[in-house]
Protein backbone atom coordinates (compact mmCIF):
# COMPACT_ATOMS: atom_id res chain seq x y z
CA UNK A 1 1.63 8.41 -31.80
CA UNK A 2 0.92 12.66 -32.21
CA UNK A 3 -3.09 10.93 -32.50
CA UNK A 4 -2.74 8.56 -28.85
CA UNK A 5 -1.21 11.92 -27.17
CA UNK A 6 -3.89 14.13 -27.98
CA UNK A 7 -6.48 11.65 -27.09
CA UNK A 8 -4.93 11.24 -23.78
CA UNK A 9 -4.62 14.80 -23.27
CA UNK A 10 -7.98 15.47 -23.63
CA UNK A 11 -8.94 12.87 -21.31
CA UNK A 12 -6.89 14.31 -18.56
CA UNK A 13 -8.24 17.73 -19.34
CA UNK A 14 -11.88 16.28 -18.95
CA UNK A 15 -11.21 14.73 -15.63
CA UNK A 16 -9.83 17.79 -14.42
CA UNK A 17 -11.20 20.93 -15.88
CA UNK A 18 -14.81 19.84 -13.87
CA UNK A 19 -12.80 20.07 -10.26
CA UNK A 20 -12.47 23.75 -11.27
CA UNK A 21 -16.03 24.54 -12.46
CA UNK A 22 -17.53 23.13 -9.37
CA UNK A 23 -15.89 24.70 -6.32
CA UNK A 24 -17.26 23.71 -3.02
CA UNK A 25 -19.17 20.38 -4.14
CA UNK A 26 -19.53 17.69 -1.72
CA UNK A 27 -19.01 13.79 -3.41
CA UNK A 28 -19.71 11.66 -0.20
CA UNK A 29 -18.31 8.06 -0.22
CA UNK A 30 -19.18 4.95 1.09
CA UNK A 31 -16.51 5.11 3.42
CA UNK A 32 -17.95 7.96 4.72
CA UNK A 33 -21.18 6.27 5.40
CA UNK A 34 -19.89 3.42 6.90
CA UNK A 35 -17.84 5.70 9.56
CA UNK A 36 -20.88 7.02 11.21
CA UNK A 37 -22.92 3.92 11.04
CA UNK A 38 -19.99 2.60 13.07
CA UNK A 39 -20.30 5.02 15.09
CA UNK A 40 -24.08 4.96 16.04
CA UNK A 41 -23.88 1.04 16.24
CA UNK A 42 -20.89 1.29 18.86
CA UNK A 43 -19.21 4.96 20.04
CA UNK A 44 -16.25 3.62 21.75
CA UNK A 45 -15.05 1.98 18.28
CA UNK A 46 -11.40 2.99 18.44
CA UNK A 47 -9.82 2.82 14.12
CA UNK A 48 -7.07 0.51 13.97
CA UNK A 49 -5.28 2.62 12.06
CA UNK A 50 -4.95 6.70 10.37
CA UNK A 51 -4.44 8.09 7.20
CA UNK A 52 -0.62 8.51 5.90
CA UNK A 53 -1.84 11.75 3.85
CA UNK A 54 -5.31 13.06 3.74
CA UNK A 55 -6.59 14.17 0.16
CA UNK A 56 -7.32 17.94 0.14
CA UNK A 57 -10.67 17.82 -0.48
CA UNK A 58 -13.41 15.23 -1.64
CA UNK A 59 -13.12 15.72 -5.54
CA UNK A 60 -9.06 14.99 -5.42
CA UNK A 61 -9.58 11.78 -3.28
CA UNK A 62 -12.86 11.49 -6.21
CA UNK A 63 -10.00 11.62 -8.77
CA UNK A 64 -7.18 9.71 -7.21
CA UNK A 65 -9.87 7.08 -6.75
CA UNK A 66 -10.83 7.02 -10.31
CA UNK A 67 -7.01 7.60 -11.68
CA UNK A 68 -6.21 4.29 -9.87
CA UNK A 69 -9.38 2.40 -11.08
CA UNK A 70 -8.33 3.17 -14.69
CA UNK A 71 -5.28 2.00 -14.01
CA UNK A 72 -6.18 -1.36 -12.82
CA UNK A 73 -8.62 -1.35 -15.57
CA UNK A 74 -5.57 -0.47 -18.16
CA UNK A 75 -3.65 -3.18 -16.60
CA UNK A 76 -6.13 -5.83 -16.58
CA UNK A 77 -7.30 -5.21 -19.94
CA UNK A 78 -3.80 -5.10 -21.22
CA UNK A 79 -2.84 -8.68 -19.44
CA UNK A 80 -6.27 -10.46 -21.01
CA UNK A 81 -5.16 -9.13 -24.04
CA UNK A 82 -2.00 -10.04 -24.06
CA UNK A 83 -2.79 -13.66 -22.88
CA UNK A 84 -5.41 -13.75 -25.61
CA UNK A 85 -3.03 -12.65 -28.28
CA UNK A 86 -0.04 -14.95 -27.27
CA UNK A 87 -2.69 -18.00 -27.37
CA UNK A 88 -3.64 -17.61 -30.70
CA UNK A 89 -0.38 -16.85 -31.85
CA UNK A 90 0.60 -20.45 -30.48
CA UNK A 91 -2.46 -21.72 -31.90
CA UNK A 92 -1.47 -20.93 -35.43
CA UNK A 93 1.80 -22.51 -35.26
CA UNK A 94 0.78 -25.70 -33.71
CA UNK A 95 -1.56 -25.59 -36.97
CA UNK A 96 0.97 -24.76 -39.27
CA UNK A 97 3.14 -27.47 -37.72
CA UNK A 98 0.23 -29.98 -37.91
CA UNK A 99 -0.15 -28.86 -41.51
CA UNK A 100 3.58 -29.18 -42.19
CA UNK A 101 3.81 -33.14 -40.71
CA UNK A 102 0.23 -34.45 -43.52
């Protein structure tokens, strides 16, 4: 358990500590992009909707981005295994009760 905190401690402190050491840097998106191409094909395009809360800058909406893709990822992973590991735990006792009926 002491081992699984650590490791996650360190990963935090990884995704972090290089927001510090690079004040100022710009990480463009793809949303970004698409904004002003939308805007060159057709400048009276009106967004159907705003922002609820705008991310400080681009390396917390970076992070957020990444904090909830690892979280999908964790989830996902977690449900295939899961699945995988209740299926062969029914597998073994339909063979154990195929075994038990010979």
């Amino acid at each position: 358990m002491k081992k699984n905190l650590l490791l996650l401690g360190i990963v935090i402190l990884l995704a972090i500590i290089p927001l510090f050491m690079q004040k100022g840097a710009e990480f463009g998106g793809a949303d970004g992009q698409a904004e002003e191409l939308i805007g060159e094909i057709n400048s009276s395009y009106e967004p159907w909707f705003s922002n609820i809360w705008e991310p400080p800058s681009g390396e917390i909406e970076s992070l957020l981005f990444a904090l909830q893709a690892a979280i999908g990822s964790g989830f996902i992973g977690y449900f295939v295994g899961w699945t995988r590991g209740k299926n062969r735990t029914t597998e073994k006792d339909k063979n154990k009760t195929n075994a038990a009926h010979r």
